[in-house]
Each structure stands twice: as C-alpha cells, then as structure tokens.
PDB file of N, CA and C in Angstrom:
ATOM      1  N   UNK A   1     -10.797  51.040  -3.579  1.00  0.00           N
ATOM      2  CA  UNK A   1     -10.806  51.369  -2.170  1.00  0.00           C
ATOM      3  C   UNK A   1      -9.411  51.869  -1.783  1.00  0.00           C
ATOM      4  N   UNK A   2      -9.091  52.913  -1.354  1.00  0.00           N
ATOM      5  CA  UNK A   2      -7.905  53.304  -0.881  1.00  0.00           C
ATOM      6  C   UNK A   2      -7.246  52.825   0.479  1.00  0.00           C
ATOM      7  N   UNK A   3      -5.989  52.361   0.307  1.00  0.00           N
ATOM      8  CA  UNK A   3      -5.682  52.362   1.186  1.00  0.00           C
ATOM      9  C   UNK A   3      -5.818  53.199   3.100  1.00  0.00           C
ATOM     10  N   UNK A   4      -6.096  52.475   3.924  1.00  0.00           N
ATOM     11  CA  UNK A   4      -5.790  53.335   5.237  1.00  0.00           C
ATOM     12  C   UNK A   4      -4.678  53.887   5.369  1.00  0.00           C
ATOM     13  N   UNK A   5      -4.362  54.802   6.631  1.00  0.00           N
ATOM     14  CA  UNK A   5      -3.703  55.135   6.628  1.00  0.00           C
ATOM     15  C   UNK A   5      -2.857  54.855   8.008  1.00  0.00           C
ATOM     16  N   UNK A   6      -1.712  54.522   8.144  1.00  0.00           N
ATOM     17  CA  UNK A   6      -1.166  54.600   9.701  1.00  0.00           C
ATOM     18  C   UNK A   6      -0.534  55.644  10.315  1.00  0.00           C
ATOM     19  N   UNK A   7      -1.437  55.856  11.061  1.00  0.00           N
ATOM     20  CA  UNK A   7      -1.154  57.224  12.198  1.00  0.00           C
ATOM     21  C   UNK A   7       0.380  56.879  13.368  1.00  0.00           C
ATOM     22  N   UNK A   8       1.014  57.503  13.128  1.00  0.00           N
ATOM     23  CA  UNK A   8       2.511  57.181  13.566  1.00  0.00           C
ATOM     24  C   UNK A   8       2.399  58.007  14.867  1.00  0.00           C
ATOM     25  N   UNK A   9       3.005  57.265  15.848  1.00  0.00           N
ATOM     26  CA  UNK A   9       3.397  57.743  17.189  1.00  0.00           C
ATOM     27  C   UNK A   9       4.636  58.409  17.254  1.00  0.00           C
ATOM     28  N   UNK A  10       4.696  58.881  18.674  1.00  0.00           N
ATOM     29  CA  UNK A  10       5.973  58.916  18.848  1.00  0.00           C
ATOM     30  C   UNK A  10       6.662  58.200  19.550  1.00  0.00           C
ATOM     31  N   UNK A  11       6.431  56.806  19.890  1.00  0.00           N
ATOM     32  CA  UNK A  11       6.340  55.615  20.175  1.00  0.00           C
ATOM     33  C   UNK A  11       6.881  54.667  19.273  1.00  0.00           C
ATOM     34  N   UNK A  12       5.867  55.222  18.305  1.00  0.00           N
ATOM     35  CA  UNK A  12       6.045  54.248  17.257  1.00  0.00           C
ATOM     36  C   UNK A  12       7.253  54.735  16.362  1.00  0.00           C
ATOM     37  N   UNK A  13       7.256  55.925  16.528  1.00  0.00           N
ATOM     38  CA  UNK A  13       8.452  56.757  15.939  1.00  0.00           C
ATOM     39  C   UNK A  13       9.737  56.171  16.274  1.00  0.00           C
ATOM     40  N   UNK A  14       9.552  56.186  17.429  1.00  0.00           N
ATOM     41  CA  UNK A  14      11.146  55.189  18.678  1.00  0.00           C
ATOM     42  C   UNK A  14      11.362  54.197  18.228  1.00  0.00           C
ATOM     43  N   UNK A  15      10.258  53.104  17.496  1.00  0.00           N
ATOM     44  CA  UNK A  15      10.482  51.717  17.946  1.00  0.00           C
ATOM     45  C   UNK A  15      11.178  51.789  16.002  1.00  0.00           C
ATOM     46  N   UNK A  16      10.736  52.636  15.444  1.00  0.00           N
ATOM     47  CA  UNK A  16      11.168  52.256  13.777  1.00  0.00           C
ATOM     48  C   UNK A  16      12.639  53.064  13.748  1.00  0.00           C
ATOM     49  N   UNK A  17      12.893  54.362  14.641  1.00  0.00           N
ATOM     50  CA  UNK A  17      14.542  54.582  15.118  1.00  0.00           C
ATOM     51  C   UNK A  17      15.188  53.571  14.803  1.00  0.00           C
ATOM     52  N   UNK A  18      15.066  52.800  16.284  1.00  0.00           N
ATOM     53  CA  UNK A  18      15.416  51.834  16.857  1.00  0.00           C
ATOM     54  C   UNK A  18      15.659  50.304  16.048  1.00  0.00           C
ATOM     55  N   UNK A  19      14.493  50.259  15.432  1.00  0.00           N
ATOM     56  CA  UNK A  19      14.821  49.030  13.913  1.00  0.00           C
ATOM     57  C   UNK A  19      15.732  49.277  13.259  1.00  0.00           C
ATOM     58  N   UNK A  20      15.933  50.754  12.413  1.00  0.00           N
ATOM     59  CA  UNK A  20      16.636  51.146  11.405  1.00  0.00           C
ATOM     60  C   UNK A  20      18.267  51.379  11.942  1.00  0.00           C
ATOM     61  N   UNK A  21      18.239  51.672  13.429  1.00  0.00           N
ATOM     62  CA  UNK A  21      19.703  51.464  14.100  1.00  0.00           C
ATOM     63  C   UNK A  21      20.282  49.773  13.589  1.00  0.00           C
ATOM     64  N   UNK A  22      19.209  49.331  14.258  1.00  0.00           N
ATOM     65  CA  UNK A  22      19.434  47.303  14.364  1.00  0.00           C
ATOM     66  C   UNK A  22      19.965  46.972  13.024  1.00  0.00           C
ATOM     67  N   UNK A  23      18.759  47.673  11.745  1.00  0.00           N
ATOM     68  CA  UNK A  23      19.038  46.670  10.211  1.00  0.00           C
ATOM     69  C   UNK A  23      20.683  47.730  10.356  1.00  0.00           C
ATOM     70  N   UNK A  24      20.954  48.471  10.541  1.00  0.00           N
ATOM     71  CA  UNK A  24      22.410  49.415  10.234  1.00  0.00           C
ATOM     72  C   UNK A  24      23.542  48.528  10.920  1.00  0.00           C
ATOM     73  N   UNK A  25      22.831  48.223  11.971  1.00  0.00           N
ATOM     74  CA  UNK A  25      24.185  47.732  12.616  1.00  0.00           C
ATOM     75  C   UNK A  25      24.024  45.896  12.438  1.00  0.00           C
ATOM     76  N   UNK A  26      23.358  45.304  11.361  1.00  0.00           N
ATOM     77  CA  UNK A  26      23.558  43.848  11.149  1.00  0.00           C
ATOM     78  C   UNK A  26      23.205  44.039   9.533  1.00  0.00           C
ATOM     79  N   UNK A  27      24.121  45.159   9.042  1.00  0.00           N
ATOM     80  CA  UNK A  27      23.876  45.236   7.457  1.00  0.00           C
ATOM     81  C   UNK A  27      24.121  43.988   6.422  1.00  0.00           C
ATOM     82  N   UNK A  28      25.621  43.970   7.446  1.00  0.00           N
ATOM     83  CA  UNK A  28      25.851  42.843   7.004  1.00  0.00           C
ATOM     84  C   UNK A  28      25.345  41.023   6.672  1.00  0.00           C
ATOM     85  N   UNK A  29      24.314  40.748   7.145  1.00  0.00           N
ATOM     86  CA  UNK A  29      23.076  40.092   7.540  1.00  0.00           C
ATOM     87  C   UNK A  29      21.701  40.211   7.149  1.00  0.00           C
ATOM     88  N   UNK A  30      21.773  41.281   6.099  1.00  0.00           N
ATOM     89  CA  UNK A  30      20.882  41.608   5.036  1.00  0.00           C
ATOM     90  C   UNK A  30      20.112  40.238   4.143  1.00  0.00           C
ATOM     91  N   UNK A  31      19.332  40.548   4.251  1.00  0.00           N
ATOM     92  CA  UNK A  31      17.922  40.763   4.903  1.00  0.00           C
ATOM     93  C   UNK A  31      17.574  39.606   5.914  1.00  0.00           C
ATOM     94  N   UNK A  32      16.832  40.641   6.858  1.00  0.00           N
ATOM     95  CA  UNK A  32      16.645  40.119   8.421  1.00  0.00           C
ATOM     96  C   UNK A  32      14.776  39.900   7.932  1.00  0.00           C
ATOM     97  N   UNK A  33      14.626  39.038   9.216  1.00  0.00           N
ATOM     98  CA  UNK A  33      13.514  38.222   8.998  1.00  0.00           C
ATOM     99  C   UNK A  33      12.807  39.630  10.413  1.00  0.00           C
ATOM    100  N   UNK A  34      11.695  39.054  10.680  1.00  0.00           N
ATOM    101  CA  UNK A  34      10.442  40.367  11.611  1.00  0.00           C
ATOM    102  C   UNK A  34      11.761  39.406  13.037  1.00  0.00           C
ATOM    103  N   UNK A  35      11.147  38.404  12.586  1.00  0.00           N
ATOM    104  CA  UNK A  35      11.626  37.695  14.297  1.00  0.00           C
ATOM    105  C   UNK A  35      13.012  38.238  14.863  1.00  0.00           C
ATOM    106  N   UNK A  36      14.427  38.287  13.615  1.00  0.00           N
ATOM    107  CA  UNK A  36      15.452  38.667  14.115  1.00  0.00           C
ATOM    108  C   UNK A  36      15.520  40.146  14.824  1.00  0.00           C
ATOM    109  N   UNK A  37      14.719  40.970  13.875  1.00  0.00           N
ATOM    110  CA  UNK A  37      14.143  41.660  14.787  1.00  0.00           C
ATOM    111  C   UNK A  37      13.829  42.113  16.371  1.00  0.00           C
ATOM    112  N   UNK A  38      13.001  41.453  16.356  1.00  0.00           N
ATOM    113  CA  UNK A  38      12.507  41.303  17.057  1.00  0.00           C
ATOM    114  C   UNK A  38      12.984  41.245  18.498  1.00  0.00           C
ATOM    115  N   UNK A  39      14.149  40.055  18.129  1.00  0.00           N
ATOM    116  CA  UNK A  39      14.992  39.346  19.397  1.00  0.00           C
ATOM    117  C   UNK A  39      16.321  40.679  19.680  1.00  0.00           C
ATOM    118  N   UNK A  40      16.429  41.359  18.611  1.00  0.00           N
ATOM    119  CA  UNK A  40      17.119  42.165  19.142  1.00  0.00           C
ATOM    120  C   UNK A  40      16.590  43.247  19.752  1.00  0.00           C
ATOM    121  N   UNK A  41      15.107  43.888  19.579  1.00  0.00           N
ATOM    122  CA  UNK A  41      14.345  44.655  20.638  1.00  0.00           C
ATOM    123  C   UNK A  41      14.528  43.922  21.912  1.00  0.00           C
ATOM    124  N   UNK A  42      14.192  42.393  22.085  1.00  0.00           N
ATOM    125  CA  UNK A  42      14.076  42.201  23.178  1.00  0.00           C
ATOM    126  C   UNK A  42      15.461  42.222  23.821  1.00  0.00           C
ATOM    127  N   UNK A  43      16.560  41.828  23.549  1.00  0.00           N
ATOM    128  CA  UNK A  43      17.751  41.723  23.778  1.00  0.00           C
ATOM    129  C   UNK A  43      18.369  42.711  24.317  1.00  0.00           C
ATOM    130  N   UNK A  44      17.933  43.997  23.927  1.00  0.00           N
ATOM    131  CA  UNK A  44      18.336  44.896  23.727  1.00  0.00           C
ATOM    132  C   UNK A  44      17.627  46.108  25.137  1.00  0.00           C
ATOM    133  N   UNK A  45      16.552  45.052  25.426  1.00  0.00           N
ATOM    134  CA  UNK A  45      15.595  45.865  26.899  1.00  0.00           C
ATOM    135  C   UNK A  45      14.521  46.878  26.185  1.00  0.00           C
ATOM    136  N   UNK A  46      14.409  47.008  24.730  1.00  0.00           N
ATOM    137  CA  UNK A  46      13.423  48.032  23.921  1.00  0.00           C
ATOM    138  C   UNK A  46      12.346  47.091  24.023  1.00  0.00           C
ATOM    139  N   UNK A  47      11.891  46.375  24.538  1.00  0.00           N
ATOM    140  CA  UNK A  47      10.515  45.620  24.505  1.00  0.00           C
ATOM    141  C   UNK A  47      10.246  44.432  25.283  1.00  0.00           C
ATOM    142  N   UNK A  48       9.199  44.064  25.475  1.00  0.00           N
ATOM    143  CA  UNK A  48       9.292  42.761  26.571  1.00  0.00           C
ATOM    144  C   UNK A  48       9.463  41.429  25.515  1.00  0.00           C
ATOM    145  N   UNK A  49       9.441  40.473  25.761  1.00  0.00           N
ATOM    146  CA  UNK A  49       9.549  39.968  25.379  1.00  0.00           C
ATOM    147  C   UNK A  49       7.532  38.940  25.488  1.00  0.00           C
ATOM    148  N   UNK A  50       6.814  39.697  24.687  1.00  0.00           N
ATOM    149  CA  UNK A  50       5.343  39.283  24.652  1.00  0.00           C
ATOM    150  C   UNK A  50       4.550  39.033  23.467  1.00  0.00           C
ATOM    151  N   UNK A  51       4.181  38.745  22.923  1.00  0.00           N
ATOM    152  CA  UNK A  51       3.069  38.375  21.800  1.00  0.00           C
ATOM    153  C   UNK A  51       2.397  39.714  21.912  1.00  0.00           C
ATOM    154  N   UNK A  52       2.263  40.565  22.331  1.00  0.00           N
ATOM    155  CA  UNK A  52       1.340  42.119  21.686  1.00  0.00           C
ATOM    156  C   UNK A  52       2.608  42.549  21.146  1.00  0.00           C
ATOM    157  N   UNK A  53       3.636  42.398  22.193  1.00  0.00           N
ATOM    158  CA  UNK A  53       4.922  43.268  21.598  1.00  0.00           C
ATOM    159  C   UNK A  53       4.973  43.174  20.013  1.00  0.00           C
ATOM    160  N   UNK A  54       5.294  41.566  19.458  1.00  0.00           N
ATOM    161  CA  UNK A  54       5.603  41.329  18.096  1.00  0.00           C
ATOM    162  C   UNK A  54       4.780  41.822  17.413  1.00  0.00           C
ATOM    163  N   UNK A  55       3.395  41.925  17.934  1.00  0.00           N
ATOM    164  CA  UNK A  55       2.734  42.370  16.884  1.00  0.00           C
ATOM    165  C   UNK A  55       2.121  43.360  16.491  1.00  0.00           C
ATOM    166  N   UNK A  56       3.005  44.185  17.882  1.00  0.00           N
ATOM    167  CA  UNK A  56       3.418  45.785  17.156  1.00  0.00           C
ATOM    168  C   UNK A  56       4.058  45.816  16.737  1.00  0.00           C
ATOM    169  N   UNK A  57       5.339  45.308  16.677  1.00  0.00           N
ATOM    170  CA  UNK A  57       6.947  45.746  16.371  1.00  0.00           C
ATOM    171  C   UNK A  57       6.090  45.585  14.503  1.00  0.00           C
ATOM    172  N   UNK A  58       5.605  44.018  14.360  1.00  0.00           N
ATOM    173  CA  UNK A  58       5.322  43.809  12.940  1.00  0.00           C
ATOM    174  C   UNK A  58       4.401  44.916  12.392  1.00  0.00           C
ATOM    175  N   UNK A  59       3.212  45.227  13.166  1.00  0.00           N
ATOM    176  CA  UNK A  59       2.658  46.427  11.928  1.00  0.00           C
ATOM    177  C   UNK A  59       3.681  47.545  11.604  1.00  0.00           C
ATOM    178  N   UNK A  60       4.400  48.292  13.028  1.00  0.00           N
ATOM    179  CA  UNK A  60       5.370  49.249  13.035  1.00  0.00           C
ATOM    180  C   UNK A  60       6.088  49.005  11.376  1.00  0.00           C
ATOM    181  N   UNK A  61       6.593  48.170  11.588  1.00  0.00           N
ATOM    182  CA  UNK A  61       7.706  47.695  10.272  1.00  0.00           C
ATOM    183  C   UNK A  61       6.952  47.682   9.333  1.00  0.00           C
ATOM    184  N   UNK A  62       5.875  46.438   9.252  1.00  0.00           N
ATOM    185  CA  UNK A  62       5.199  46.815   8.415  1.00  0.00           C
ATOM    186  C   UNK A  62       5.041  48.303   7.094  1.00  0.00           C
ATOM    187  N   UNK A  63       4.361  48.888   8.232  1.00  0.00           N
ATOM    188  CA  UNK A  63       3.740  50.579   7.841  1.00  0.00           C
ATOM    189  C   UNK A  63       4.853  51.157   7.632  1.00  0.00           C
ATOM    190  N   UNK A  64       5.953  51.050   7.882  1.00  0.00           N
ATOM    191  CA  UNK A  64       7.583  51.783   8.091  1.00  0.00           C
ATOM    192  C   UNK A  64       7.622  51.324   6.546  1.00  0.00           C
ATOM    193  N   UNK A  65       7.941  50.102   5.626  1.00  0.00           N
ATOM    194  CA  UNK A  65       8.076  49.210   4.281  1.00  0.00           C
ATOM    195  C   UNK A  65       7.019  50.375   3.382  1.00  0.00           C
ATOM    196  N   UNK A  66       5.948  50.497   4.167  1.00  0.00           N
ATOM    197  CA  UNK A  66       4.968  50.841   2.950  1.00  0.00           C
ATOM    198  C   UNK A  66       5.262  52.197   2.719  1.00  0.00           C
ATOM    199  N   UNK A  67       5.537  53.017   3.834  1.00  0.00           N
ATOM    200  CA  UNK A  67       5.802  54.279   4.068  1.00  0.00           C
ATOM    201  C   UNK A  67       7.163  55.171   2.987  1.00  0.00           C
ATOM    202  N   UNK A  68       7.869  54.296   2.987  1.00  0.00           N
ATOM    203  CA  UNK A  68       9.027  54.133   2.701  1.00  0.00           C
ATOM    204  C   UNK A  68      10.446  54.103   3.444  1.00  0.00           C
ATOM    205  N   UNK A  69      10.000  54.187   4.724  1.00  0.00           N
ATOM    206  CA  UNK A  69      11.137  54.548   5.877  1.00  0.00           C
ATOM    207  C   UNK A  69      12.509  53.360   5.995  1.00  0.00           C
ATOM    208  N   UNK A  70      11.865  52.338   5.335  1.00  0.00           N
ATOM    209  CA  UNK A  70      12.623  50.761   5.814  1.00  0.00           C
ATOM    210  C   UNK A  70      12.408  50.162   3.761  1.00  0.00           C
ATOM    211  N   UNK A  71      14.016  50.178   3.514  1.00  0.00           N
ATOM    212  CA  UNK A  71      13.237  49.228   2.383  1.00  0.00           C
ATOM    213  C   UNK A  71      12.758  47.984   2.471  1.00  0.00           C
ATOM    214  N   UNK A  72      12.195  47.727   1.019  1.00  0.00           N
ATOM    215  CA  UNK A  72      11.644  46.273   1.494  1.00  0.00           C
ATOM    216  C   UNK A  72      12.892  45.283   1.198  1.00  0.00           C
ATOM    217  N   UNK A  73      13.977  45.483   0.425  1.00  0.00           N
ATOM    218  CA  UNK A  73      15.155  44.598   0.692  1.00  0.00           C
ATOM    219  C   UNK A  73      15.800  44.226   1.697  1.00  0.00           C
ATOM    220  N   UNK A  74      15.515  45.110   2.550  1.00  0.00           N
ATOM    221  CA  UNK A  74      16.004  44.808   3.865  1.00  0.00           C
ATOM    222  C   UNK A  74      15.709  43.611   5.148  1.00  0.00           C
ATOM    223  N   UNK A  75      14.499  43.279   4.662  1.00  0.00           N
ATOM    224  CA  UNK A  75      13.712  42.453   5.350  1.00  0.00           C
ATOM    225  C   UNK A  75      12.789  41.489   4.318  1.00  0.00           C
ATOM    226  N   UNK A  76      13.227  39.789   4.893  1.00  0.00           N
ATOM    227  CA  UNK A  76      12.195  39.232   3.874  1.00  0.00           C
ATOM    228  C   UNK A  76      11.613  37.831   5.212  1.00  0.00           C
ATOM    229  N   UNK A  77      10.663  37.289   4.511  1.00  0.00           N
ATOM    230  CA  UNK A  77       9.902  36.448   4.901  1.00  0.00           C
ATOM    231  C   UNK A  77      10.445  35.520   4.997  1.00  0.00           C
ATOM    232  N   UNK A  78      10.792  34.025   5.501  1.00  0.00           N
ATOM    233  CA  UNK A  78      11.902  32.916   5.275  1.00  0.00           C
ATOM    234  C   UNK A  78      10.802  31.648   5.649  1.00  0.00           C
ATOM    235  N   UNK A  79       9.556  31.967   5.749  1.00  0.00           N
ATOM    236  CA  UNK A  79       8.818  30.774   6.024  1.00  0.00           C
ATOM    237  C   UNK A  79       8.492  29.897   4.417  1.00  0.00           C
ATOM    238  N   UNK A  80       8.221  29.005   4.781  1.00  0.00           N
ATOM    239  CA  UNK A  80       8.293  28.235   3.118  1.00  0.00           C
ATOM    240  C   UNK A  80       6.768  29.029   2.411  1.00  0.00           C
ATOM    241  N   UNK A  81       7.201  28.974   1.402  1.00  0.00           N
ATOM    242  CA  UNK A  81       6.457  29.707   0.767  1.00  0.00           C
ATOM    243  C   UNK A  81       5.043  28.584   0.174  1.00  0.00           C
ATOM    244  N   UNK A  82       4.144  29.057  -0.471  1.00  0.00           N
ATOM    245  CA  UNK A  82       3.114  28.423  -0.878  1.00  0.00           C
ATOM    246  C   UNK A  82       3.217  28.102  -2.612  1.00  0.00           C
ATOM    247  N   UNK A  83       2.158  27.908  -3.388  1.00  0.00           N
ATOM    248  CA  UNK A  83       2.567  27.447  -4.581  1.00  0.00           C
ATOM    249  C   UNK A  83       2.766  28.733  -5.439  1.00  0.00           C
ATOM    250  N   UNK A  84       3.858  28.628  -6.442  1.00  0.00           N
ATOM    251  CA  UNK A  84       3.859  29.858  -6.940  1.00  0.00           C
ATOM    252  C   UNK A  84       3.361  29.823  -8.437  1.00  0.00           C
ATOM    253  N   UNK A  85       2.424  28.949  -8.972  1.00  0.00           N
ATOM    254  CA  UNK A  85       1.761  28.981  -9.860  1.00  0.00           C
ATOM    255  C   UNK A  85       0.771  28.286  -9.792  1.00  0.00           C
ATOM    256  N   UNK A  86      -0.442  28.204 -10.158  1.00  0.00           N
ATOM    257  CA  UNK A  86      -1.409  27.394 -10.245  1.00  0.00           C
ATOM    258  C   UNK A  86      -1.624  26.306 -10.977  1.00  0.00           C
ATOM    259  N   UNK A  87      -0.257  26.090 -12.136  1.00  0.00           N
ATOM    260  CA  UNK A  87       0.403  25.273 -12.795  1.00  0.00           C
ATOM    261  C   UNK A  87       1.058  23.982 -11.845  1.00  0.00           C
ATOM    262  N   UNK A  88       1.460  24.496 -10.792  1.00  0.00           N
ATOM    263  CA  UNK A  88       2.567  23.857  -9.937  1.00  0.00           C
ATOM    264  C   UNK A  88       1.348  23.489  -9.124  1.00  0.00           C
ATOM    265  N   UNK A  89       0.418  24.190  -8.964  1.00  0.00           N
ATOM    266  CA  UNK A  89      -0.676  23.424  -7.802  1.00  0.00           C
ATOM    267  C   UNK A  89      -1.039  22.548  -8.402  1.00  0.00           C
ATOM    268  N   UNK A  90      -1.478  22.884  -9.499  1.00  0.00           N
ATOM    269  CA  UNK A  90      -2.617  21.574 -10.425  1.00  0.00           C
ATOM    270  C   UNK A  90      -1.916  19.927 -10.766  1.00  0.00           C
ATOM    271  N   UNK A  91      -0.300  20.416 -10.879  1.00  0.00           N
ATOM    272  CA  UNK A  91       0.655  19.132 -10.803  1.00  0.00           C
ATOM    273  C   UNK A  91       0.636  18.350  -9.348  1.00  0.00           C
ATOM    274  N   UNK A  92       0.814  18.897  -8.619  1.00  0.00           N
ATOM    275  CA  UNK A  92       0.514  18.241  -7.266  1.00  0.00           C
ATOM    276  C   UNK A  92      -0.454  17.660  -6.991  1.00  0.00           C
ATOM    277  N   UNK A  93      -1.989  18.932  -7.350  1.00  0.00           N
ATOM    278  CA  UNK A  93      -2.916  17.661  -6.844  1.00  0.00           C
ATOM    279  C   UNK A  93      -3.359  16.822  -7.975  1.00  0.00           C
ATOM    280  N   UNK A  94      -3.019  16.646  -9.239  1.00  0.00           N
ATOM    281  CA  UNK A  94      -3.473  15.503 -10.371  1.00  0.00           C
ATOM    282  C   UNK A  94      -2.097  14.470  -9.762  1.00  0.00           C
ATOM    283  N   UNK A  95      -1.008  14.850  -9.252  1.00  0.00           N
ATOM    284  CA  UNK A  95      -0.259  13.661  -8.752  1.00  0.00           C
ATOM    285  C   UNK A  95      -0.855  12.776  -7.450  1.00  0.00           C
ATOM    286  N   UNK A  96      -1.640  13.402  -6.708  1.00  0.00           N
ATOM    287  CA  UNK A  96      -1.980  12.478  -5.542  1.00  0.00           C
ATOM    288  C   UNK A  96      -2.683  11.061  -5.628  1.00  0.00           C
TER     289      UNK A  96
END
C-alpha cells in the first residue's frame, strides 16, 4: 500500500518556515522535542496556544521529517519508551 500523500499549504508552508527558523536558532539544543516546539510557536504569537494547534504544528513536522525538509536528528521523542525487545518483555512478565 503506498504511502499518502501530504498536500502542503501555504500555511502550512509558514508554519514549517517558521519551525526550521526555531530548530536554527536553538541549534544548540539539538534535538528538540514537538512540545518545545511548540511553546515557541506559541511564545512567539505564531499560534494560539490550543490542542488543534499542536496537532497541526505535529502532522506539519511530521510530513516536513518524511518529506525531507526537517531532519529527523533534529527532533526526538523523550517520552519513556516501551519494551525494546520481546526478550525484555517476556523477562518482565515471567518476573511478576
């Protein structure tokens, strides 16, 4: 099944500008999470500060990663992660 495709605004065009200004100007701070992000759209008066907002800003970025516009080093996930082997699961639950 092939991938969809994301149809880019010029909206949406602004708001991935506007990211790629942010990751430039907190390079140093490499790699930024969606949320830090985020807070600097809002900070910044580029967005309200709302739950649709984030979760445009996130596909935006998103589709921007896949696209190639944004690398993916630039941005990572920081929530705890899940099991990373099924080795490591099966130890856990034969330990309970």
């Amino acid at each position: 099944m092939a991938r969809r495709e994301w149809k880019w605004t010029e909206k949406q065009f602004d708001k991935l500008n506007k990211a790629i200004q942010i990751l430039d100007e907190l390079a140093d701070y490499k790699p930024l999470t969606l949320r830090q992000i985020y807070y600097q759209f809002v900070s910044k008066g580029y967005i309200e500060n709302k739950v649709s907002e984030y979760t445009m800003l996130s596909q935006c970025l998103k589709w921007a990663r896949i696209n190639g516009y944004i690398s993916w080093d630039d941005m990572e996930d920081r929530t705890e992660q899940g099991f990373f082997t099924i080795i490591q699961a099966l130890v856990i639950k034969t330990s309970l």
